[in-house]
Protein backbone atom coordinates (compact mmCIF):
# COMPACT_ATOMS: atom_id res chain seq x y z
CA UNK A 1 17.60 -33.10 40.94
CA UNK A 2 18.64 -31.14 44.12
CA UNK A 3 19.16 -28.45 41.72
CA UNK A 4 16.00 -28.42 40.25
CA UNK A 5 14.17 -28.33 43.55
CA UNK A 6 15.44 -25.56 45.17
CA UNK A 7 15.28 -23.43 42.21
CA UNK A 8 11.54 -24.14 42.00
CA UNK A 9 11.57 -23.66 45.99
CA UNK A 10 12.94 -20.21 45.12
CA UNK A 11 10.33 -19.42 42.53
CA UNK A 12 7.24 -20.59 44.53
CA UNK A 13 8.98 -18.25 47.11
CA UNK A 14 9.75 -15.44 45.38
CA UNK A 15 5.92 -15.78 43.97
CA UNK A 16 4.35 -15.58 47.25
CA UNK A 17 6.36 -12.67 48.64
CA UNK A 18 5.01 -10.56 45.81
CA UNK A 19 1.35 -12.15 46.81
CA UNK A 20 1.75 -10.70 50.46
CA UNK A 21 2.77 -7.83 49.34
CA UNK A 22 0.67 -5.42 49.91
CA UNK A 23 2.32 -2.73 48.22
CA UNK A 24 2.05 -4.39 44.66
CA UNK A 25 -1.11 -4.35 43.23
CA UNK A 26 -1.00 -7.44 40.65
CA UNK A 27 -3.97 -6.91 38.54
CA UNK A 28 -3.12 -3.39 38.18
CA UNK A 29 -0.01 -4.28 36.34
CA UNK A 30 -0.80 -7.65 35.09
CA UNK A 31 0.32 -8.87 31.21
CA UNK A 32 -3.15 -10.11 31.28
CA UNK A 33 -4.67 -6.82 31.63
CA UNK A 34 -2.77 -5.08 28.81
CA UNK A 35 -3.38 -7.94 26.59
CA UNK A 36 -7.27 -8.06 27.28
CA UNK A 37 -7.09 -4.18 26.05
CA UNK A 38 -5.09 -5.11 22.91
CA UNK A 39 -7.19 -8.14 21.81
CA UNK A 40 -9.89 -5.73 22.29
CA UNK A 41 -8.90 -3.03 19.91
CA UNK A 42 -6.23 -4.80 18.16
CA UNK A 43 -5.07 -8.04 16.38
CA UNK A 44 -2.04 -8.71 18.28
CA UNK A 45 0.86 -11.31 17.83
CA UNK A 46 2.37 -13.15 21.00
CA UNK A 47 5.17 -14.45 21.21
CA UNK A 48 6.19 -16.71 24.01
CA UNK A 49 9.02 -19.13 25.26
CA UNK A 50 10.04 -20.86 28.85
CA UNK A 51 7.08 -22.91 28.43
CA UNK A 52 4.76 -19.75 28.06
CA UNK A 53 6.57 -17.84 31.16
CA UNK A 54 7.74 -15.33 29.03
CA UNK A 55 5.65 -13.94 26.53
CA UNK A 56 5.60 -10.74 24.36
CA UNK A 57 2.74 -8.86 22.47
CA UNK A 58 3.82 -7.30 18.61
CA UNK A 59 0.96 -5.06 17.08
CA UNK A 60 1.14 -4.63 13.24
CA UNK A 61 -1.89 -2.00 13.74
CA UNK A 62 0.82 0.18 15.72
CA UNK A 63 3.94 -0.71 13.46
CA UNK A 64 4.99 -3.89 14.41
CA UNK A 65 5.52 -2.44 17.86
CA UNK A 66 6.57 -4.55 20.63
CA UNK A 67 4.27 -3.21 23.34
CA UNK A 68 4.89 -5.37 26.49
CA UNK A 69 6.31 -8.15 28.01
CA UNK A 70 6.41 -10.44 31.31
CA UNK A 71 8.78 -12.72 32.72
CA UNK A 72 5.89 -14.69 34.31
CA UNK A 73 3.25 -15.69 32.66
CA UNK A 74 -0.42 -13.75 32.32
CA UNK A 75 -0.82 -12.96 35.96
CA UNK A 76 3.24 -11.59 35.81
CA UNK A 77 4.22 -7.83 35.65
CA UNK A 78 3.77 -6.14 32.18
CA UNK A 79 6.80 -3.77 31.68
CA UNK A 80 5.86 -1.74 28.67
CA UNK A 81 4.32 1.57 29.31
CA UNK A 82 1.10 1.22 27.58
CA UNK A 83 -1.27 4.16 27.10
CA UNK A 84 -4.89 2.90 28.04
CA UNK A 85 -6.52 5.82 27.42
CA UNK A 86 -5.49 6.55 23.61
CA UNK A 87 -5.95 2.91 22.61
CA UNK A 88 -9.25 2.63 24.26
CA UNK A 89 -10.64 5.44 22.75
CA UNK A 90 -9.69 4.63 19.18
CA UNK A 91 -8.62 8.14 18.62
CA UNK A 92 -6.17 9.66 16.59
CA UNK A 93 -4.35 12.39 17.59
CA UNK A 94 -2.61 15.30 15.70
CA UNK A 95 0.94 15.17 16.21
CA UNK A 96 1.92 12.26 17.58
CA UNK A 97 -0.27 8.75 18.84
CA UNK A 98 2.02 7.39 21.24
CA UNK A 99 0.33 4.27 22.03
CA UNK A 100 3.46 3.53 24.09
CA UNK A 101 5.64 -0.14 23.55
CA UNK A 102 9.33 -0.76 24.64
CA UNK A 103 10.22 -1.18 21.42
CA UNK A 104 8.85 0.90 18.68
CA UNK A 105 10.11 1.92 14.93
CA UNK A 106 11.27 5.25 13.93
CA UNK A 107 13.59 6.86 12.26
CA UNK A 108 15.76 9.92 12.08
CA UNK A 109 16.18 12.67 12.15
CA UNK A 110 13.73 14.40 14.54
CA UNK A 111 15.04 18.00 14.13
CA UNK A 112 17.26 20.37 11.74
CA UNK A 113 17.35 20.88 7.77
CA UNK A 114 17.08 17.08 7.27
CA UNK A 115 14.29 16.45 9.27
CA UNK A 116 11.49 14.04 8.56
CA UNK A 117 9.13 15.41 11.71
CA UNK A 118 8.89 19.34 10.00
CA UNK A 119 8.17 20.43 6.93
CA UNK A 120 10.12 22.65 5.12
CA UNK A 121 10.17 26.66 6.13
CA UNK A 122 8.13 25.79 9.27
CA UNK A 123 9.98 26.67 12.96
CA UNK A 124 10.84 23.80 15.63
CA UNK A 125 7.95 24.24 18.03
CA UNK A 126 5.51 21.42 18.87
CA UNK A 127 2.65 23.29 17.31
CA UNK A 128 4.77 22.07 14.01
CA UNK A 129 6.12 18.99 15.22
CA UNK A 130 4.10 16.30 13.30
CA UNK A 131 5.58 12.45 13.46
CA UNK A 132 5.31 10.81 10.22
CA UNK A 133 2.33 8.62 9.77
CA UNK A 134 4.15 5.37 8.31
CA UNK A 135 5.55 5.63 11.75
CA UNK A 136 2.63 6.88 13.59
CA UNK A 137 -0.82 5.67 12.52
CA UNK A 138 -0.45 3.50 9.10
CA UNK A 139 0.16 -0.43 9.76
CA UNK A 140 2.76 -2.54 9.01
CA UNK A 141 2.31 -5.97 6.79
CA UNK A 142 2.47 -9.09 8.97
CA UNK A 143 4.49 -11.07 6.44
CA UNK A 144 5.24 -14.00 9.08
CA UNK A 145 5.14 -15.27 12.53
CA UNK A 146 5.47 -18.14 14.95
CA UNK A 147 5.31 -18.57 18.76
CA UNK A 148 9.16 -17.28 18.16
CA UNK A 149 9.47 -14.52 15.78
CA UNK A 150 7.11 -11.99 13.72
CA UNK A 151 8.49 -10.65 10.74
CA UNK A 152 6.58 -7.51 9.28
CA UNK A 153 7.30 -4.53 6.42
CA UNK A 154 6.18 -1.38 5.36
CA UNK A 155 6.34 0.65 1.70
CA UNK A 156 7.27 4.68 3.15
CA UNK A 157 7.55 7.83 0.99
CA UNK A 158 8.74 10.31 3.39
CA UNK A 159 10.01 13.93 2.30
CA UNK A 160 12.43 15.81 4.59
CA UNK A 161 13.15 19.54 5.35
CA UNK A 162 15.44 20.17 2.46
CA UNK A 163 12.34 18.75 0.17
CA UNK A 164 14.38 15.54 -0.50
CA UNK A 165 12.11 12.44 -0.95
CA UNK A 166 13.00 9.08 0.28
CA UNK A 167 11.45 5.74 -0.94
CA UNK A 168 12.08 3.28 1.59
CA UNK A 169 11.11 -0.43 2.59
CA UNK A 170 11.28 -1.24 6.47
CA UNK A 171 11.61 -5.01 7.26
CA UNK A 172 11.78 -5.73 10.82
CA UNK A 173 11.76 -8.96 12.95
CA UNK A 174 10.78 -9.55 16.65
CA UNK A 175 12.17 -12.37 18.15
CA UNK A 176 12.04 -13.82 21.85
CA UNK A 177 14.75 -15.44 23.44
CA UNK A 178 14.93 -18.69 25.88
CA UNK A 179 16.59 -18.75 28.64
CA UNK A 180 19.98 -20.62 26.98
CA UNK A 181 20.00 -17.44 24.75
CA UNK A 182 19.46 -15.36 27.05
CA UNK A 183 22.54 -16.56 29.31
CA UNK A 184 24.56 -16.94 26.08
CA UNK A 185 23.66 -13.36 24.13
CA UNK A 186 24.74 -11.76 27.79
CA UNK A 187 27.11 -14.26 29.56
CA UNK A 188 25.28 -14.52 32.41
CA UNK A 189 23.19 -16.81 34.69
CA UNK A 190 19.34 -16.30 35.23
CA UNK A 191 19.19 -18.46 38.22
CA UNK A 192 17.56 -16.64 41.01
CA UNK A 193 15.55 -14.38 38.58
CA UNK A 194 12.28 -14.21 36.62
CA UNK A 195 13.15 -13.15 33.25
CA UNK A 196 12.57 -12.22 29.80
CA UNK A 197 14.00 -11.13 26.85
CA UNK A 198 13.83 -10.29 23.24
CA UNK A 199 15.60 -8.62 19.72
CA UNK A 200 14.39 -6.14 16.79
CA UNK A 201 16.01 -6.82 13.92
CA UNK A 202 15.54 -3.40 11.76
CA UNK A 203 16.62 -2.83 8.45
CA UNK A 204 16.09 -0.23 5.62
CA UNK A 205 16.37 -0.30 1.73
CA UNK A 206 16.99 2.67 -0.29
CA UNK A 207 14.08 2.37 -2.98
CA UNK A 208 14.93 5.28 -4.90
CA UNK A 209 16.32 5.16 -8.18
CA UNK A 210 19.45 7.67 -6.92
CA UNK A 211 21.99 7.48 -4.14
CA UNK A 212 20.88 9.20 -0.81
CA UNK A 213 23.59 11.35 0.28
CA UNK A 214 24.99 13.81 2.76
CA UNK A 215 23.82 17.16 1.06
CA UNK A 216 20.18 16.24 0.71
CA UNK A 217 19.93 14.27 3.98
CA UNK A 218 19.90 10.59 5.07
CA UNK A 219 18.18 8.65 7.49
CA UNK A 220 18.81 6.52 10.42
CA UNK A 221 16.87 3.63 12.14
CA UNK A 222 15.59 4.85 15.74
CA UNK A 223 14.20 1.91 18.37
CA UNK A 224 13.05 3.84 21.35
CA UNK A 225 11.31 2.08 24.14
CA UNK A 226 8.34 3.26 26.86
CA UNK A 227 8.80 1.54 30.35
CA UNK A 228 6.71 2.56 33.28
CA UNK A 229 8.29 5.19 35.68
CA UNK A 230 8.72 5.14 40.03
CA UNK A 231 9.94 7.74 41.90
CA UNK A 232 12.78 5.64 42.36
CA UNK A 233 13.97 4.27 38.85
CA UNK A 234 17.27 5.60 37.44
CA UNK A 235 18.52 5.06 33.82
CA UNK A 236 21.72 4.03 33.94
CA UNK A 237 24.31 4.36 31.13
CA UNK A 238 28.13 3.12 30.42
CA UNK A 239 30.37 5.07 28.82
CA UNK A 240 33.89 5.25 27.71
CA UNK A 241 36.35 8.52 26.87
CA UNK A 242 36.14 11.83 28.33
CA UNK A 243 32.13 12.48 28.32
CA UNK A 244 30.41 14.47 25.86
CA UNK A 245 26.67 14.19 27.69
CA UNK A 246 24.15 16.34 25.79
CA UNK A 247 21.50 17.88 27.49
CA UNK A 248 19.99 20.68 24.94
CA UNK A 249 17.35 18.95 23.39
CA UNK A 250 14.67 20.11 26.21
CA UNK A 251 16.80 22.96 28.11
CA UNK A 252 18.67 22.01 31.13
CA UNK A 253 18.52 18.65 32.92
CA UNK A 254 17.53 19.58 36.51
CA UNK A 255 20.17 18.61 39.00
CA UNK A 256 18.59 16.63 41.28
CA UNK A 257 17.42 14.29 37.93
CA UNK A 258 20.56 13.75 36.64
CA UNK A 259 24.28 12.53 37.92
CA UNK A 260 27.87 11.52 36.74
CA UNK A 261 30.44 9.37 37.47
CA UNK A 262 33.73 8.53 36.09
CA UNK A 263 32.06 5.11 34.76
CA UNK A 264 27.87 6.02 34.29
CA UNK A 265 25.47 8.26 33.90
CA UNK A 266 22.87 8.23 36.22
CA UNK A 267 19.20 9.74 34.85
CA UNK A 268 15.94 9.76 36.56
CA UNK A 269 13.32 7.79 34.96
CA UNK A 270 9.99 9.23 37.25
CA UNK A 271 7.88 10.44 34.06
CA UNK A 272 7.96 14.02 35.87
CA UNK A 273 10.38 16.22 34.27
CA UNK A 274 10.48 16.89 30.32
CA UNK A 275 13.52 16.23 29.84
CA UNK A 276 16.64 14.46 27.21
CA UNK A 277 19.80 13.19 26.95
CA UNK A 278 22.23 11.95 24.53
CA UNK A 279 25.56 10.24 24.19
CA UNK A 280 27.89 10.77 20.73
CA UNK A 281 29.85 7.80 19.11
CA UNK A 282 32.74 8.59 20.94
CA UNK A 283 31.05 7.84 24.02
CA UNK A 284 29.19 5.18 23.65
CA UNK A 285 29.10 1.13 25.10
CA UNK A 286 26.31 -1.20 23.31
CA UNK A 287 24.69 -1.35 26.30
CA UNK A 288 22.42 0.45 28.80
CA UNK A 289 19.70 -0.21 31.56
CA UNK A 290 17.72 1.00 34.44
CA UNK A 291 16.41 0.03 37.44
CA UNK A 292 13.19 0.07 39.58
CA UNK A 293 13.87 -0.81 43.20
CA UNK A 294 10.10 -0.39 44.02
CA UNK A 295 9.47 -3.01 41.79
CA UNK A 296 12.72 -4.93 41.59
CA UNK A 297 13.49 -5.10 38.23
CA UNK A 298 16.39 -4.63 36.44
CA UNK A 299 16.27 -3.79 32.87
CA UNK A 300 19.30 -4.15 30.21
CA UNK A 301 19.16 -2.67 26.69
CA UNK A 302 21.92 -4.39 24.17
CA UNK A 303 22.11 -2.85 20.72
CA UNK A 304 24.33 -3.05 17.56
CA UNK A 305 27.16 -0.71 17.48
CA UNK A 306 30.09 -0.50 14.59
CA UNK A 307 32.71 1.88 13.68
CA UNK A 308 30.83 4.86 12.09
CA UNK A 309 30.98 8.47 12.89
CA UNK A 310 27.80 10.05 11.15
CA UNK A 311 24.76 9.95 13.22
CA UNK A 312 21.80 12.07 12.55
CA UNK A 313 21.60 15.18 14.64
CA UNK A 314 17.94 15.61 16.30
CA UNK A 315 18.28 18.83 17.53
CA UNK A 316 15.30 20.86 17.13
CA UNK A 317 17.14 23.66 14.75
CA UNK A 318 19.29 24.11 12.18
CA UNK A 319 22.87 22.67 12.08
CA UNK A 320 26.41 23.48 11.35
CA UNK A 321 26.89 19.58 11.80
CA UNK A 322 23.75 17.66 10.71
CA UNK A 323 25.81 14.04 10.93
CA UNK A 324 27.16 15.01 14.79
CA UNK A 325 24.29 12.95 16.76
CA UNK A 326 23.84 10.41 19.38
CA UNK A 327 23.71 6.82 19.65
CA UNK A 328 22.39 6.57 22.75
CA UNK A 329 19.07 8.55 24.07
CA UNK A 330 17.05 8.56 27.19
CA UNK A 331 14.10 10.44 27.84
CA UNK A 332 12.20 11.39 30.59
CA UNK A 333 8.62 12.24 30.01
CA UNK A 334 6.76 15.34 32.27
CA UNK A 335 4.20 17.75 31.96
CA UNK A 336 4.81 20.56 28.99
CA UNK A 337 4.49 24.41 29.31
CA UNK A 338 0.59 23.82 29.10
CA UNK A 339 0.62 21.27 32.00
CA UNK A 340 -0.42 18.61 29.22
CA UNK A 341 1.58 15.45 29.32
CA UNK A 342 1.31 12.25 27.13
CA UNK A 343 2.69 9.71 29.64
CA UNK A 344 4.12 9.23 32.63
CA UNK A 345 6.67 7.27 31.19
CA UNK A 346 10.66 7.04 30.49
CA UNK A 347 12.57 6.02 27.32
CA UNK A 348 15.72 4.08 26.47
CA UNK A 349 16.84 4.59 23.11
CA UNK A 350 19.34 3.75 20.40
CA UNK A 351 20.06 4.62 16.92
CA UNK A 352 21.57 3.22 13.88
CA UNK A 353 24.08 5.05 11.60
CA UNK A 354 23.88 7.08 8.68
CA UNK A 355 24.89 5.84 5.46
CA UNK A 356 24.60 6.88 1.95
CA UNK A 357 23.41 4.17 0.17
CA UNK A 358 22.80 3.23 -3.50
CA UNK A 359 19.86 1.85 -4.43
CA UNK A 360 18.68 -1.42 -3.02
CA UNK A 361 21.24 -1.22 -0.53
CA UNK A 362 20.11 -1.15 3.08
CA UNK A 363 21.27 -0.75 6.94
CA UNK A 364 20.61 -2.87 9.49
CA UNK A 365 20.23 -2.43 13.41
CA UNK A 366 19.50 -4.41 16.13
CA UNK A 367 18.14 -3.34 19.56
CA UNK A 368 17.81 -5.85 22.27
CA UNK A 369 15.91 -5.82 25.66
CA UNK A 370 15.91 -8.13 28.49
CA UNK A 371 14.06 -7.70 32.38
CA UNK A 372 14.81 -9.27 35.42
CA UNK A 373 12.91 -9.82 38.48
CA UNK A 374 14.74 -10.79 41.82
CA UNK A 375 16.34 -9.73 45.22
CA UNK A 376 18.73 -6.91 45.20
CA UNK A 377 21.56 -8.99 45.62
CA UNK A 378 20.53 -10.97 42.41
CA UNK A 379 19.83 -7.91 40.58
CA UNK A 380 23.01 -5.67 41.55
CA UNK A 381 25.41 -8.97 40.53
CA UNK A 382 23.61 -8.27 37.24
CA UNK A 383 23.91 -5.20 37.45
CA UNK A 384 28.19 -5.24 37.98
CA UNK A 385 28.32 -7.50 35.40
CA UNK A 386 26.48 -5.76 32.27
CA UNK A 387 27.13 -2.16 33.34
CA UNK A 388 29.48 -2.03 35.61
CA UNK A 389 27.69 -0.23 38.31
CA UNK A 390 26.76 -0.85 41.78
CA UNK A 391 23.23 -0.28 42.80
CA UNK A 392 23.32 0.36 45.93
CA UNK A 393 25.66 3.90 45.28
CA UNK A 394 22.21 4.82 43.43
């Protein structure tokens, strides 16, 4: 009982200090808000748990997309980056509609001879960039749901660089977590935080009547997710083994936007500088996060990670070594040559592997986010724990 009261003394607490706070603008960022604009110009799906404290919003319209979440109910902070403009104006755009979402379906590659974004004899510019629209603008079937889970699907032909087309079936499942799961999935207590959390499960079936293989190209599953920036929020990611960081896809990383230790890498998430990195197999820990001090959230990114070497290379050109890509991405979204821009907003990413499979056979990945609200003491214990890193050297 004494247990119980003083963690709902800390909550009506912890509530109130954000009320008085003059510095947060609620309504502004309110789950409420973004899901008045979705049931607006979109059937949407929410999931919920805790009671209806946490909650989540899937959009088959915008391929099963998991566009936001709170930790607190319809008045709490939304976290997704959500792009209010596109959906409001029902537009479609020409190369890419990035509605936004913090956890959207795509697959890979992006760039090089086995490329599903160019067609073939075409160079890798943006003017030529063009994002598939099974991924992009067509909807996904809403096979199931509950207050729980939504399962969805989607039928894709998709033709590559090298002319190769694939026949593939998506199935995908959202599901949102309690807090027991939660605790259990990352060994860890939530007491002292708001929190949510919830899993895509992802898999593809090779439809085709032949193999997919290495010489004509294969594909990967790509969950990439859109967070709102600060001028504060860094990226932070684990790794293991001497560091291969890449930082070609966009030209050079500015300095003051990006740093290394002998444990993390630390990249700025302000949604003001184009920019991309990338960590290989050899690198990479099933885990990754940021964090907004502004705001005072911490968020963790857990994804499935096995023993395979061959990952689709993205790199906007032709490669010697098409199946020498990353696991883990993050980017950083800013203002193009033009002065255009599509967000503010930053990305944490992950990728499956690539497989050659016979037909019927399918991969499978899972991608897993979770937020947490709370003092910095709360947040940095979290922190150490899941990543290793101590906020305040940020």
């Amino acid at each position: 009982m004494l247990l119980f009261i003083r963690n709902n003394v800390y909550f009506i607490l912890y509530i109130l200090s954000f009320l008085n706070c003059e510095s947060i603008d609620v309504s502004s960022n309110s789950f409420k808000k973004d899901l008045d604009l979705l049931n607006e110009k979109t059937e949407p799906i929410i999931l919920k748990s805790n009671g209806g404290q946490c909650q989540l919003i899937v959009v088959p319209e915008f391929q099963g997309r998991v566009m936001t979440s709170t930790s607190n109910g319809l008045l709490g902070s939304s976290y997704g980056w959500i792009n209010d403009n596109l959906i409001s104006s029902g537009e479609i755009q020409s190369h890419i509609n990035a509605y936004g979402g913090e956890d959207r379906f795509w697959l890979g590659p992006e760039g090089g001879q086995f490329s599903i974004f160019f067609e073939q004899g075409n160079p890798f510019d943006l003017d030529h960039w063009q994002t598939p629209a099974s991924i992009d603008t067509e909807p996904f079937r809403l096979d199931s749901f509950s207050n729980k889970h939504a399962k969805l699907s989607k039928h894709m032909n998709l033709v590559n660089y090298s002319g190769y087309e694939f026949k593939v079936k998506v199935d995908r499942k959202v599901t949102i977590f309690n807090s027991s799961e939660i605790e259990k999935n990352l060994n860890i207590t939530t007491e002292g935080t708001l929190f949510v959390g919830f899993q895509s499960e992802n898999k593809i079936t090779n439809l085709n009547q032949n193999s997919w293989g290495k010489k004509t190209g294969l594909l990967s599953i790509w969950i990439l997710g859109m967070f709102k920036p600060s001028d504060d929020t860094w990226v932070i990611i684990p790794y293991k083994n001497d560091l291969n960081l890449n930082t070609s896809y966009f030209g050079a990383v500015p300095e003051d936007k990006i740093r290394v230790t002998d444990q993390v890498v630390l990249f700025k998430g302000d949604g003001k500088s184009r920019s991309k990195i990338g960590l290989p197999p050899k690198n990479t820990l099933p885990i990754m996060g940021s964090f907004d001090p502004a705001k005072k959230v911490l968020t963790i990114v857990q994804f499935s990670l096995s023993d395979d070497q061959d990952y689709v290379n993205s790199l906007w050109k032709i490669q010697k070594e098409p199946y020498k890509g990353d696991v883990i991405n993050s980017y950083n979204d800013g203002p193009i040559e033009n002065g255009n821009q599509i967000g503010p907003f930053y990305e944490l990413e992950s990728s499956s592997s690539a497989k050659e499979l016979y037909p019927g056979e399918s991969i499978k990945h899972l991608h897993s986010t979770y937020h947490f609200e709370g003092d910095f003491n709360t947040l940095n214990y979290l922190s150490k724990q899941l990543l290793g890193f101590d906020l305040s050297e940020i």
